[in-house]
C-alpha atoms as a PDB file:
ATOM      1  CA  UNK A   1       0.854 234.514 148.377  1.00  0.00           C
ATOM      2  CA  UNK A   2       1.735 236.279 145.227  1.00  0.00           C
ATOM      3  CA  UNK A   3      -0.669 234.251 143.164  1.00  0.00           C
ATOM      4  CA  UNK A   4      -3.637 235.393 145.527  1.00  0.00           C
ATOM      5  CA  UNK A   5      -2.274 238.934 145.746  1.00  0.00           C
ATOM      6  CA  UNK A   6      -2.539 238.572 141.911  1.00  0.00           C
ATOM      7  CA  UNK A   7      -6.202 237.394 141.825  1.00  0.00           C
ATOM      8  CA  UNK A   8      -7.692 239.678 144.376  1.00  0.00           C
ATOM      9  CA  UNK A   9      -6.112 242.577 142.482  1.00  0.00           C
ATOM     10  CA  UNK A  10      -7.855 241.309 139.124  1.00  0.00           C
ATOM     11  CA  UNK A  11     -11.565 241.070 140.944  1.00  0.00           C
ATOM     12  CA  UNK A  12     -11.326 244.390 142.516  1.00  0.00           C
ATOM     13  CA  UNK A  13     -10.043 245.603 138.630  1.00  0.00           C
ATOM     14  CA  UNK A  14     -12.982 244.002 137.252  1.00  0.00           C
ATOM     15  CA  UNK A  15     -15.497 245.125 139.875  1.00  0.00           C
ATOM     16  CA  UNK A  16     -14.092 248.377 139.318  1.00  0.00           C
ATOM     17  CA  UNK A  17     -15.029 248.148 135.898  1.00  0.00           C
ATOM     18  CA  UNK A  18     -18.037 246.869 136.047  1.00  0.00           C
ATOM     19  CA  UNK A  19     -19.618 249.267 138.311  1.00  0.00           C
ATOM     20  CA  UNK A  20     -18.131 251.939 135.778  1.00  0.00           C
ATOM     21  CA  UNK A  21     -20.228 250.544 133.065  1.00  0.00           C
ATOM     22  CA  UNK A  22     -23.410 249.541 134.538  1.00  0.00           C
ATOM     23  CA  UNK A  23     -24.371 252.489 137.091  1.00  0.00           C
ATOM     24  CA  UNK A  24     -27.329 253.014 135.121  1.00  0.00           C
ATOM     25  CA  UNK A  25     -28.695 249.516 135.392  1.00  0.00           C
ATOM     26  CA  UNK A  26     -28.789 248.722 139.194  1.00  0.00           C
ATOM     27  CA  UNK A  27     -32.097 248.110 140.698  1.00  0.00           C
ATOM     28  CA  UNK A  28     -33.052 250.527 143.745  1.00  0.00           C
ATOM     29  CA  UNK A  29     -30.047 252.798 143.488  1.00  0.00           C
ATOM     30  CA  UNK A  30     -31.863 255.948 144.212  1.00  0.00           C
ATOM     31  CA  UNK A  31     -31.418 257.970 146.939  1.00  0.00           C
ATOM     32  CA  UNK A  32     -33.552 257.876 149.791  1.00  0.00           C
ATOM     33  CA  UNK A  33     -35.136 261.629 150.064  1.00  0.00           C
ATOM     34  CA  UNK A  34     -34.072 262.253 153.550  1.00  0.00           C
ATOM     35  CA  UNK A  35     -30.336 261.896 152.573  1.00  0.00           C
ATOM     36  CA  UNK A  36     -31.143 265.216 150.210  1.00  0.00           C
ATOM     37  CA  UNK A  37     -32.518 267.461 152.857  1.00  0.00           C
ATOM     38  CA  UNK A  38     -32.714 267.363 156.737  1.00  0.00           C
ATOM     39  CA  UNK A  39     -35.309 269.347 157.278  1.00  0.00           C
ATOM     40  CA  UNK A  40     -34.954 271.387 160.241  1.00  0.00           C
ATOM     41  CA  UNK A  41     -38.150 270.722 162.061  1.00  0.00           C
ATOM     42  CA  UNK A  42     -36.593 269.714 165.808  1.00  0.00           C
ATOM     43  CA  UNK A  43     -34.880 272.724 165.717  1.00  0.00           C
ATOM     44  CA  UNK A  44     -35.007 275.404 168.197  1.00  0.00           C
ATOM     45  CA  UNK A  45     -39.107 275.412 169.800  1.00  0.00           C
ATOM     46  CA  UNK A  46     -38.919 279.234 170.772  1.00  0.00           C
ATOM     47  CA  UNK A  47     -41.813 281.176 170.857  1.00  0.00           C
ATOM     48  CA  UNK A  48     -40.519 284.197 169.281  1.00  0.00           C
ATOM     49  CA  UNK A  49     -41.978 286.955 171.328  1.00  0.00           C
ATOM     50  CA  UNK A  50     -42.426 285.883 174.534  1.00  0.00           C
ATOM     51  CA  UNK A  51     -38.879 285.705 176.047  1.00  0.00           C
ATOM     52  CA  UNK A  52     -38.100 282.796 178.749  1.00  0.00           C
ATOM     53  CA  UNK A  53     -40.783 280.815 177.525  1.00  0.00           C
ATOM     54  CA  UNK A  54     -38.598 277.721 178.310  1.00  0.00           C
ATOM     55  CA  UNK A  55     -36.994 277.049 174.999  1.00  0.00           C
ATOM     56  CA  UNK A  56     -34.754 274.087 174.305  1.00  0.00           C
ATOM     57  CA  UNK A  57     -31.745 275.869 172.738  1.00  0.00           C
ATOM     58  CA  UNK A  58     -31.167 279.294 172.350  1.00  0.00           C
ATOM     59  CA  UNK A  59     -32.892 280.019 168.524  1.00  0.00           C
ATOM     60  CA  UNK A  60     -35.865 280.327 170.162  1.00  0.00           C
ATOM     61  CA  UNK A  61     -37.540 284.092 170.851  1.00  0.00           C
ATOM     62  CA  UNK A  62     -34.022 285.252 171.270  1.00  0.00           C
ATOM     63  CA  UNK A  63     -33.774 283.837 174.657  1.00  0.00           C
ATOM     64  CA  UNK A  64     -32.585 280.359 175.668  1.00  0.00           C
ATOM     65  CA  UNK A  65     -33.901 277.961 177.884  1.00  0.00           C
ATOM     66  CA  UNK A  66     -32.189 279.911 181.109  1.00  0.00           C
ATOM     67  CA  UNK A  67     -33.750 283.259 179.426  1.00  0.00           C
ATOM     68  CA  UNK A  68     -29.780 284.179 178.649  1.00  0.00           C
ATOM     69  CA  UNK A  69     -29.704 286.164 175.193  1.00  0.00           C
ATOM     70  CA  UNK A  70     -29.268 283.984 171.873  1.00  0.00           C
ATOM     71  CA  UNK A  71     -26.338 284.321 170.019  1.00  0.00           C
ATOM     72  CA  UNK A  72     -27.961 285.091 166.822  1.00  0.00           C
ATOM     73  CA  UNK A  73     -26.401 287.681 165.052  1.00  0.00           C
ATOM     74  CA  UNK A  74     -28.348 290.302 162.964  1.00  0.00           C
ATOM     75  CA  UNK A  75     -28.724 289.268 159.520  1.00  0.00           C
ATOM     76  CA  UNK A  76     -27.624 291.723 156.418  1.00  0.00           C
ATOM     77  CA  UNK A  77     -30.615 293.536 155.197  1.00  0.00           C
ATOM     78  CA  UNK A  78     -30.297 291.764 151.226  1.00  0.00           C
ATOM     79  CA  UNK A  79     -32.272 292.284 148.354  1.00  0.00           C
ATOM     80  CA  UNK A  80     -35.352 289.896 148.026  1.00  0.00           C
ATOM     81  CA  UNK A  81     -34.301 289.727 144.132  1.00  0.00           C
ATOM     82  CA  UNK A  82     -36.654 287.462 141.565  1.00  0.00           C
ATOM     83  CA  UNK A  83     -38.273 285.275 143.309  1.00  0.00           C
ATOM     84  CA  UNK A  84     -38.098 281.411 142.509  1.00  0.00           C
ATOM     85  CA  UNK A  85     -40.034 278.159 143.460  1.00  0.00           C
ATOM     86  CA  UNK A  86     -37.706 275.277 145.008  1.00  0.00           C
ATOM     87  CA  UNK A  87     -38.227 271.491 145.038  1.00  0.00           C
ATOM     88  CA  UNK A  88     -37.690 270.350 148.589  1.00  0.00           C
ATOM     89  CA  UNK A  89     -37.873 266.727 149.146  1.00  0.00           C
ATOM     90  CA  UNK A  90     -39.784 266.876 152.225  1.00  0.00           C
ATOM     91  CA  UNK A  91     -41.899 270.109 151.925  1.00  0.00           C
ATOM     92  CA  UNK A  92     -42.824 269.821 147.807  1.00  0.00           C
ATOM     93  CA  UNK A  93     -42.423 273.229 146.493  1.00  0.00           C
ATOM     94  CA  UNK A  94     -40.510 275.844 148.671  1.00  0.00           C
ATOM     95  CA  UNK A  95     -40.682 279.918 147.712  1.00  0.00           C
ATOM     96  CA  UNK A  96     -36.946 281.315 148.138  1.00  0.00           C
ATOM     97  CA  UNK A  97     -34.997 284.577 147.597  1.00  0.00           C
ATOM     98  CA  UNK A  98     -33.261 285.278 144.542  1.00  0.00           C
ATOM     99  CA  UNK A  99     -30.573 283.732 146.345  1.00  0.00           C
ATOM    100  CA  UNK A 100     -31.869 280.868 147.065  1.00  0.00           C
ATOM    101  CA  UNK A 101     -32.399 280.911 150.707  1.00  0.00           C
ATOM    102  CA  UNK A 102     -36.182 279.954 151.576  1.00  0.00           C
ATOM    103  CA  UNK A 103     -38.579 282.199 152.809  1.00  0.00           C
ATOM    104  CA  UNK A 104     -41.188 281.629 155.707  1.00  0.00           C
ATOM    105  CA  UNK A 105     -44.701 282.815 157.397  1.00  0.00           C
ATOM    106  CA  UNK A 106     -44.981 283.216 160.886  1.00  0.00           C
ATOM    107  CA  UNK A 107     -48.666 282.018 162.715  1.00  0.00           C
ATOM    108  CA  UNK A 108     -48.478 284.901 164.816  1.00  0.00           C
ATOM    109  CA  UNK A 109     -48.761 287.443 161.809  1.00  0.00           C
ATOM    110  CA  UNK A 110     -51.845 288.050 159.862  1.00  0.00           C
ATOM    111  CA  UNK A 111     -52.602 287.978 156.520  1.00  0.00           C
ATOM    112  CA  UNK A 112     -55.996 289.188 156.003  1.00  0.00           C
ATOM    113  CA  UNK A 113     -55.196 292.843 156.701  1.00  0.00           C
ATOM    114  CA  UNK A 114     -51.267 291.824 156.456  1.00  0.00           C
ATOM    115  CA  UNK A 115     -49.163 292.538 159.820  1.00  0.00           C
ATOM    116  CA  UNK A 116     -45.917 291.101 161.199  1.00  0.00           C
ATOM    117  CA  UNK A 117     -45.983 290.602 164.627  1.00  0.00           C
ATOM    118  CA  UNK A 118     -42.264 289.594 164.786  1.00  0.00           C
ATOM    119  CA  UNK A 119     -39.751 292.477 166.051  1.00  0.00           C
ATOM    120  CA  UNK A 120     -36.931 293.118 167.906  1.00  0.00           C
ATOM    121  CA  UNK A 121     -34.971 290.194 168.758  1.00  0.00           C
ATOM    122  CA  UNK A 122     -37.498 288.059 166.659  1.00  0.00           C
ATOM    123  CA  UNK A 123     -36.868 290.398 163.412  1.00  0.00           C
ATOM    124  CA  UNK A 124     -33.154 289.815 164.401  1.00  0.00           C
ATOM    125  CA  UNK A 125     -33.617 285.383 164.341  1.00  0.00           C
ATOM    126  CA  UNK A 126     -36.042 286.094 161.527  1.00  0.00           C
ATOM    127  CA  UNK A 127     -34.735 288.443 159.113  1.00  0.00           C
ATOM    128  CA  UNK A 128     -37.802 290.840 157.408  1.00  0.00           C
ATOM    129  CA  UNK A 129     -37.533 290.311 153.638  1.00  0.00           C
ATOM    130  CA  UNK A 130     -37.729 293.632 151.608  1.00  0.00           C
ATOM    131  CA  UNK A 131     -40.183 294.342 149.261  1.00  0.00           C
ATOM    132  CA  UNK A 132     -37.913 296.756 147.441  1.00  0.00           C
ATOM    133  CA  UNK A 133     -36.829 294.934 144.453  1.00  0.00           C
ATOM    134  CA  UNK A 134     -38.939 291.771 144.539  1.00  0.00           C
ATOM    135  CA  UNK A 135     -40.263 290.132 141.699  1.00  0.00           C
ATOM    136  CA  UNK A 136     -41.933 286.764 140.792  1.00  0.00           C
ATOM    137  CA  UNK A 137     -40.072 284.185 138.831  1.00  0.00           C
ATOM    138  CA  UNK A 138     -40.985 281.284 136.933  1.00  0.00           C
ATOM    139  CA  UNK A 139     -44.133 279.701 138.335  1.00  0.00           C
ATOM    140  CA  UNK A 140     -45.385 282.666 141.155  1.00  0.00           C
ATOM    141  CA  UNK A 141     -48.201 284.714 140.150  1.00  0.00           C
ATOM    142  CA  UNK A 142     -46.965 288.427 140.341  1.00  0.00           C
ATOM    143  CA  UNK A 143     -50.410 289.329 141.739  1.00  0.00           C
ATOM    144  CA  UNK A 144     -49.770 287.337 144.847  1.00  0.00           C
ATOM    145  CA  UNK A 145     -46.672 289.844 145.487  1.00  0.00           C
ATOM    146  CA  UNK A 146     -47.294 293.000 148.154  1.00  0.00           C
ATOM    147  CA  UNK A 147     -46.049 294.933 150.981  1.00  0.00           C
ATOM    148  CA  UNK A 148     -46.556 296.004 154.612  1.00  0.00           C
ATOM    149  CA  UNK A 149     -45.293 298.892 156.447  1.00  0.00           C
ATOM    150  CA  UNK A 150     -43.652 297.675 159.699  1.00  0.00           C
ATOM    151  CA  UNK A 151     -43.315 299.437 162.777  1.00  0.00           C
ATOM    152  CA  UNK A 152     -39.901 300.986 161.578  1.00  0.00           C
ATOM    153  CA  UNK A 153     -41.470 302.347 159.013  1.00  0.00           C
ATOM    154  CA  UNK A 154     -39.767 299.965 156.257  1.00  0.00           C
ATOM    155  CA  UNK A 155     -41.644 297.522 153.380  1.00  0.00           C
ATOM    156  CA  UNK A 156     -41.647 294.209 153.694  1.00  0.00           C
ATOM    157  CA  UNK A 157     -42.811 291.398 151.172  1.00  0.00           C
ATOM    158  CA  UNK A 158     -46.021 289.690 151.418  1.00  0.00           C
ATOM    159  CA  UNK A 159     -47.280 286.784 149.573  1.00  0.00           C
ATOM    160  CA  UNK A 160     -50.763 286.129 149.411  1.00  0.00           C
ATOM    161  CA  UNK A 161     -50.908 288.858 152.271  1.00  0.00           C
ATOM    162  CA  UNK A 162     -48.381 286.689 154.883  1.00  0.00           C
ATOM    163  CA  UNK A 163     -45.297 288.950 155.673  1.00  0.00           C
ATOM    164  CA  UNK A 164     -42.278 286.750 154.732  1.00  0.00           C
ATOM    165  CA  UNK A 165     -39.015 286.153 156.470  1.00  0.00           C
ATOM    166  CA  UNK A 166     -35.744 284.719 155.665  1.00  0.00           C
ATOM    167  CA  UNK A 167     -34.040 282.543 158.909  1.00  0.00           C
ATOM    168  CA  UNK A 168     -30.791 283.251 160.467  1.00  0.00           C
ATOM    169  CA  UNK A 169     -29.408 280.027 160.239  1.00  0.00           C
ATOM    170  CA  UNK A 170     -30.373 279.290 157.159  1.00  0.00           C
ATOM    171  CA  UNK A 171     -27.121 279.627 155.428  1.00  0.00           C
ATOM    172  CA  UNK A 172     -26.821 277.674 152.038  1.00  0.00           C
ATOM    173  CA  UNK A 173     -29.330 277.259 148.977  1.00  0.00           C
ATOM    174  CA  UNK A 174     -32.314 275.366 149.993  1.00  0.00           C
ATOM    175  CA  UNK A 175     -31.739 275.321 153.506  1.00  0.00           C
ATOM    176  CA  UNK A 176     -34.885 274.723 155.559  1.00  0.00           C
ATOM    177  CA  UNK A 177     -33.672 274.994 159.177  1.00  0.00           C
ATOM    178  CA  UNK A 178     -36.501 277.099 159.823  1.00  0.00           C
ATOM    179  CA  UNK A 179     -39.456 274.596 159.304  1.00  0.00           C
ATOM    180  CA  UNK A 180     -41.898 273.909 162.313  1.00  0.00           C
ATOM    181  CA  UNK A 181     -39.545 275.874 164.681  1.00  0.00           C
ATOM    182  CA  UNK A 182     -41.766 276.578 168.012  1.00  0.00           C
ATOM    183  CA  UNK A 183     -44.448 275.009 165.694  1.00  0.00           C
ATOM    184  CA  UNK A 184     -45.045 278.683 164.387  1.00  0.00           C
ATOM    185  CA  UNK A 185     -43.105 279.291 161.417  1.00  0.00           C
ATOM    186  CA  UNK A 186     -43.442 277.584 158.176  1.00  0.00           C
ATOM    187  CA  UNK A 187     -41.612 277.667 154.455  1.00  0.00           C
ATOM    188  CA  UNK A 188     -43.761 279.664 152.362  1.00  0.00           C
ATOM    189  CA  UNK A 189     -44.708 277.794 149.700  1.00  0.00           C
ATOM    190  CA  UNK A 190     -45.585 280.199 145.992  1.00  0.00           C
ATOM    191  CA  UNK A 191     -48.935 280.104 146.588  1.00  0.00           C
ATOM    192  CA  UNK A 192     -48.617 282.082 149.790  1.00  0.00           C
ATOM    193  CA  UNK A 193     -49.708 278.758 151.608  1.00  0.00           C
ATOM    194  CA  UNK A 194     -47.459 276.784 154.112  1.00  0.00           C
ATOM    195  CA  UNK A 195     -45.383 274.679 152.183  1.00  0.00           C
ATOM    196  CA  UNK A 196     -46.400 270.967 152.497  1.00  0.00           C
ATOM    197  CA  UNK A 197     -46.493 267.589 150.443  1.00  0.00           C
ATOM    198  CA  UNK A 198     -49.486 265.787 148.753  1.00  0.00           C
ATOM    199  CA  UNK A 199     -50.592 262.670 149.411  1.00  0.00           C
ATOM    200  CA  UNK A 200     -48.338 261.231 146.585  1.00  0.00           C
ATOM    201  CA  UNK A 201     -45.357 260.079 146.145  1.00  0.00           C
ATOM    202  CA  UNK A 202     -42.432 261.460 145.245  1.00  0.00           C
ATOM    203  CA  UNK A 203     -42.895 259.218 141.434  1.00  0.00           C
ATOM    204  CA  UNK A 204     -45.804 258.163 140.385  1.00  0.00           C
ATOM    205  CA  UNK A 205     -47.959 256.935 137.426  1.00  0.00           C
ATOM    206  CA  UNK A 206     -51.219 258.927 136.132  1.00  0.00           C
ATOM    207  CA  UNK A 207     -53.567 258.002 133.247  1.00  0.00           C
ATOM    208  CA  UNK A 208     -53.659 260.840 131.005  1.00  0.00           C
ATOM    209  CA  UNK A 209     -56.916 260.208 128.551  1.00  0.00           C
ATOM    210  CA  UNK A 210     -54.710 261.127 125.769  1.00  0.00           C
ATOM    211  CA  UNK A 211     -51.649 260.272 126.640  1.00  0.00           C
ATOM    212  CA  UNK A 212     -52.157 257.161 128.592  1.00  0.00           C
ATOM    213  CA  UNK A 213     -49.659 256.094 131.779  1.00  0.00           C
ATOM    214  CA  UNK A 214     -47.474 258.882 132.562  1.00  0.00           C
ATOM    215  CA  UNK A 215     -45.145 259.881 135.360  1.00  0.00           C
ATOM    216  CA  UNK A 216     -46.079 262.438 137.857  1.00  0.00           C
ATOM    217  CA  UNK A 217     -44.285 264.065 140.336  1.00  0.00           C
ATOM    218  CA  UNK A 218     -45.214 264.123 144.078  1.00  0.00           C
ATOM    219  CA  UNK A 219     -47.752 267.275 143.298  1.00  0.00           C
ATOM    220  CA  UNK A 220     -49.216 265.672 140.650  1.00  0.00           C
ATOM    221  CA  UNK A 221     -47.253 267.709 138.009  1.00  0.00           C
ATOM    222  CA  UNK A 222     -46.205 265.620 134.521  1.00  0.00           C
ATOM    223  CA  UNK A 223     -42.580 264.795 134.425  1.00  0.00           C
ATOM    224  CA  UNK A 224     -40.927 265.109 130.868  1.00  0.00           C
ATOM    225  CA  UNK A 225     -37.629 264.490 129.388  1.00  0.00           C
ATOM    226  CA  UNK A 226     -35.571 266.567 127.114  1.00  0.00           C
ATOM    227  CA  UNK A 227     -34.770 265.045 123.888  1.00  0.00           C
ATOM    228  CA  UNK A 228     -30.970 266.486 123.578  1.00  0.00           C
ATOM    229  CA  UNK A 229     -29.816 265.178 126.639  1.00  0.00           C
ATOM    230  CA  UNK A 230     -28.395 261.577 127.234  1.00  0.00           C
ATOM    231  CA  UNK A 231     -28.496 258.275 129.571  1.00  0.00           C
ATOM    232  CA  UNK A 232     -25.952 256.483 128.375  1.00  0.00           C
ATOM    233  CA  UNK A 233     -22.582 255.840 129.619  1.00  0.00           C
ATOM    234  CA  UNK A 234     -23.840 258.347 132.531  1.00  0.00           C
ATOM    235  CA  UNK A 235     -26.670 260.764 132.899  1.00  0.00           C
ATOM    236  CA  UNK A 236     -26.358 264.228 131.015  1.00  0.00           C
ATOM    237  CA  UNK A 237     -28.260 267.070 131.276  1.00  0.00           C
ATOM    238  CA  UNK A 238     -28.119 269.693 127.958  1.00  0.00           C
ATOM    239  CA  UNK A 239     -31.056 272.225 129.669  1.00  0.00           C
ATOM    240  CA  UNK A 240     -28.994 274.489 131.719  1.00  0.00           C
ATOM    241  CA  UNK A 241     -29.445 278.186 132.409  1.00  0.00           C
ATOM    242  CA  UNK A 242     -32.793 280.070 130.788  1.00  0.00           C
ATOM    243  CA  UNK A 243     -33.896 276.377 130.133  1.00  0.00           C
ATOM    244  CA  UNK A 244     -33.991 275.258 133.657  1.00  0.00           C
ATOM    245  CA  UNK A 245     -36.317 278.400 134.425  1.00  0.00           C
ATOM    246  CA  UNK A 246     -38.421 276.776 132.011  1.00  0.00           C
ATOM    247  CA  UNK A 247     -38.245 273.278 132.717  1.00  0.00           C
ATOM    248  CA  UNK A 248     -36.983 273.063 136.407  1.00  0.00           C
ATOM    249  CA  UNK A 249     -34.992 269.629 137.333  1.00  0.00           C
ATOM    250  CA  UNK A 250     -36.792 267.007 139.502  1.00  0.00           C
ATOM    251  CA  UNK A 251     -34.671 266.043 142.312  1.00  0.00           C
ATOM    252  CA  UNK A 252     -33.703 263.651 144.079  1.00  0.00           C
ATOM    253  CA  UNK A 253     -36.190 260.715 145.171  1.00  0.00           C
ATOM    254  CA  UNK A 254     -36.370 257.684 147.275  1.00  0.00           C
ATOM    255  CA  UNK A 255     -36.760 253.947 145.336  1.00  0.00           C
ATOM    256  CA  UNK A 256     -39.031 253.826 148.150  1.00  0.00           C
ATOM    257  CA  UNK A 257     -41.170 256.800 147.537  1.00  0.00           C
ATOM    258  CA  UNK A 258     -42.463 255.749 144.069  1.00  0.00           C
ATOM    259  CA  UNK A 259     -45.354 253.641 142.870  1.00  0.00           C
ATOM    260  CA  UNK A 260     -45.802 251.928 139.413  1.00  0.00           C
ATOM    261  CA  UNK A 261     -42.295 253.591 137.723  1.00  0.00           C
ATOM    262  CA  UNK A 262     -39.925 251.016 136.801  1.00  0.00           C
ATOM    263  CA  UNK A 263     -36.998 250.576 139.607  1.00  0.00           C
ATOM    264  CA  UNK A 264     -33.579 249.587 137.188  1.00  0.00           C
ATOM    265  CA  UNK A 265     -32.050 253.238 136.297  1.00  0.00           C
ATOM    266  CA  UNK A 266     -34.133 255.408 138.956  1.00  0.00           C
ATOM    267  CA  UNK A 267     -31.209 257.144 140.197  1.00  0.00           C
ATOM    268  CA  UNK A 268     -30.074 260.719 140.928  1.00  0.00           C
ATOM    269  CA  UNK A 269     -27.041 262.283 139.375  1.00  0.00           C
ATOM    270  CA  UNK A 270     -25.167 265.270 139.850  1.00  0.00           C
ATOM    271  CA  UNK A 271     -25.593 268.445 137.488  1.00  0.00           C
ATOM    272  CA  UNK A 272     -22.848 270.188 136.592  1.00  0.00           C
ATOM    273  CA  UNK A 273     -23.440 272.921 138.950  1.00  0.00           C
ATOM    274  CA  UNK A 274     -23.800 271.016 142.123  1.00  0.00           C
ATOM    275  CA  UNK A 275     -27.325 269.887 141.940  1.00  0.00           C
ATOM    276  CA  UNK A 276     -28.753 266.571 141.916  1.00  0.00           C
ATOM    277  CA  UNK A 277     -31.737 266.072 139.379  1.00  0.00           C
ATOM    278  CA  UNK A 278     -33.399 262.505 138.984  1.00  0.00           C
ATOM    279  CA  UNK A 279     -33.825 260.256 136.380  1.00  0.00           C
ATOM    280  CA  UNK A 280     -36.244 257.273 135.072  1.00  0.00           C
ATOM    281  CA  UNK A 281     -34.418 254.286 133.466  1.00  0.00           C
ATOM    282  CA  UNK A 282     -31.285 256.970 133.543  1.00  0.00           C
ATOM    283  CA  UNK A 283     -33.259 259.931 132.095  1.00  0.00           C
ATOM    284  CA  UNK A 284     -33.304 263.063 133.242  1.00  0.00           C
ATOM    285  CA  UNK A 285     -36.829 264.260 134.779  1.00  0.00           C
ATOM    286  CA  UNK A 286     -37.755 267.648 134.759  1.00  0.00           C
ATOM    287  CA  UNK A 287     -41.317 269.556 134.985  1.00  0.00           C
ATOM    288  CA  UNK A 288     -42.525 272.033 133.193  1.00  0.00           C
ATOM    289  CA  UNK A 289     -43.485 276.290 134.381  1.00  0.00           C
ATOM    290  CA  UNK A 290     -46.276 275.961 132.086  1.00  0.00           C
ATOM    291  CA  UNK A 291     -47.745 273.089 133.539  1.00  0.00           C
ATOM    292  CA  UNK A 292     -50.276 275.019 136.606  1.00  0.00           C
ATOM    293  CA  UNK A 293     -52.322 272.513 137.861  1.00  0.00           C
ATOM    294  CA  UNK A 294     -51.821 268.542 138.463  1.00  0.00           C
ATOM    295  CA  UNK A 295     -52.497 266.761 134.945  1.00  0.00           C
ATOM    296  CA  UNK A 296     -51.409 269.178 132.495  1.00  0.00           C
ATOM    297  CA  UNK A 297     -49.282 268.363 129.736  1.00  0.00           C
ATOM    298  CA  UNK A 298     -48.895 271.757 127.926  1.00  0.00           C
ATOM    299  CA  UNK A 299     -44.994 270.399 127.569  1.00  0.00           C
ATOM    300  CA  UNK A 300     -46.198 267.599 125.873  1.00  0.00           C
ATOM    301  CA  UNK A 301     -44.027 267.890 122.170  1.00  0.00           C
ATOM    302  CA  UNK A 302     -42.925 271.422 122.643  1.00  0.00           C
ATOM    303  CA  UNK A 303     -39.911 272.127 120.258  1.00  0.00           C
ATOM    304  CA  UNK A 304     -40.304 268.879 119.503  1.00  0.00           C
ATOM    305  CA  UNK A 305     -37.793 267.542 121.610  1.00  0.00           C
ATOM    306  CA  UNK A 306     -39.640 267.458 124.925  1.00  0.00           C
ATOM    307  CA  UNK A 307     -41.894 264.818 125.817  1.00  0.00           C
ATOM    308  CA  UNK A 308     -44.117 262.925 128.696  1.00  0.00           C
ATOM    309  CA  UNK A 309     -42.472 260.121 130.618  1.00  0.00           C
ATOM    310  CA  UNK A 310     -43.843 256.647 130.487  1.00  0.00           C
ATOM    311  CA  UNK A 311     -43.321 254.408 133.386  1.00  0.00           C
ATOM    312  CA  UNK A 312     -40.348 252.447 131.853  1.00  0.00           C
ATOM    313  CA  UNK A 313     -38.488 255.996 131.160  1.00  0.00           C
ATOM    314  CA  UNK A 314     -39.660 255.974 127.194  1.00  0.00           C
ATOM    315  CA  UNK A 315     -40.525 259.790 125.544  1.00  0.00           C
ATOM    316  CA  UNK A 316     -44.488 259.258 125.399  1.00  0.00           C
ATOM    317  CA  UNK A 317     -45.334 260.259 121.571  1.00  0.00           C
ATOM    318  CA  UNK A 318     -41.757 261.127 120.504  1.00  0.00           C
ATOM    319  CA  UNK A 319     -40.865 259.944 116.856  1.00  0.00           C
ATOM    320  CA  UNK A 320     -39.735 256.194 116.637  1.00  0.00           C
ATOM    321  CA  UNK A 321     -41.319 255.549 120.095  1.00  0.00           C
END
């Protein structure tokens, strides 16, 4: 007994060990992108103005299914703050608060003169944003940024002429309970737009004519990697703060959901503060704000130390690659 007591206590040592010092070099570790974000689009099928429509639970127009009064609770009126674009797994880019919390359209509202049609106990599920203090960050076009006067009399922020809305029970950072609810209201994604994925996935390759094969995210954006930061033992990030602005972190994507990137080291790993960014072959990804459209490189070799990605997780063009 002692002697196999003994031996089992040296494999799980060594497996310990091992899986210490290889992380980096398992095939399909990545995680799949549903495990990242459960997007919220089951959730209550209310109508939002039209009380007793025969909800399913009580988010609905206020109302639940029996036509009893939600139990949503009015929201704090909160600052819109700057403005910043997301990276939701399921929904591509996302437009959210200055807090983080994602911000939606409503079908029922109109754009083209603006007008919110959502008040009362709708106003109270779906909280008005402000148009106070807003202001476009890092990849939304300022010009896309207005205001209508509600029936109150107060501002609220438009973009691209949709009034947007912040959700009750949305309650962390890139929460997205909202989405599809009563098959009416939709994240907003920067462009004003409902927020949606391409037809790509969430890695793949393009063929840049200068460039050659490069890695593109599931918009069609190039993917770089920062020089400074490091793969090996683990995954490091060094672009934190005013750098992330700049070059925002790709997150997390399904081994699944890639085509033509090589598998061994396409992992996530968690940042520092919390967040999970991807990497190829155990490189950080990131994008770049000054990329606009699908198939620019305008990152390409900035500072020299940021640089395309290459299917096998090599700097494209870099010095001694």
């Amino acid at each position: 007994m002692k002697a196999s007591w003994r031996t089992a206590s040296l494999v799980a040592t060594a497996a310990s060990v091992l899986a210490l010092t290889t992380a980096c070099g398992q095939d399909n570790a990545a995680t799949p992108a549903s495990a990242a974000q459960n997007v919220g689009a089951t959730a209550a099928a209310g109508d939002y103005g039209n009380p007793g429509s025969g909800t399913t639970t009580g988010a609905g127009n206020g109302y639940g299914a029996d036509g009893s009064k939600s139990s949503a609770s009015p929201a704090p009126v909160s600052p819109a703050g700057k403005l910043t674009v997301a990276s939701n797994p399921d929904l591509g880019n996302v437009l959210t608060d200055g807090s983080g919390l994602t911000l939606y359209r409503f079908d029922k509202d109109t754009a083209n003169p603006p007008k919110s049609n959502c008040d009362g106990d709708c106003a109270t599920t779906w909280p008005p944003v402000p148009a106070d203090d807003a202001s476009a960050g890092t990849g939304i076009d300022k010009a896309l940024l207005g205001e209508v006067t509600r029936a109150d009399g107060s501002k609220q922020l438009t973009v691209g002429g949709w009034p947007a809305y912040r959700y009750a029970k949305d309650v962390n950072a890139g929460d997205v309970n909202g989405q599809g609810v009563g098959g009416k209201w939709f994240a907003l994604a920067p462009n004003g737009k409902k927020a949606k994925l391409s037809d790509l996935p969430g890695l793949s390759v393009h063929k840049d004519p200068k460039l050659g094969d490069i890695v593109v995210d599931r918009n069609g954006m190039t993917v770089y990697r920062f020089m400074k930061d490091q793969a090996w033992p683990k995954s490091v990030s060094n672009c934190t703060g005013a750098c992330l602005e700049k070059w925002p972190a790709v997150g997390p994507v399904g081994a699944d959901d890639t085509k033509g990137v090589k598998k061994k080291g396409l992992m996530p790993f968690t940042r520092p503060d919390g967040v999970k960014q991807m990497t190829v072959n155990c490189w950080p990804i990131y994008t770049f704000s000054g990329d606009k459209a699908p198939g620019d490189t305008n990152g390409q070799g900035v500072g020299g130390t940021w640089y395309a990605v290459s299917p096998d997780g090599k700097p494209v063009g870099a010095p001694g690659n």
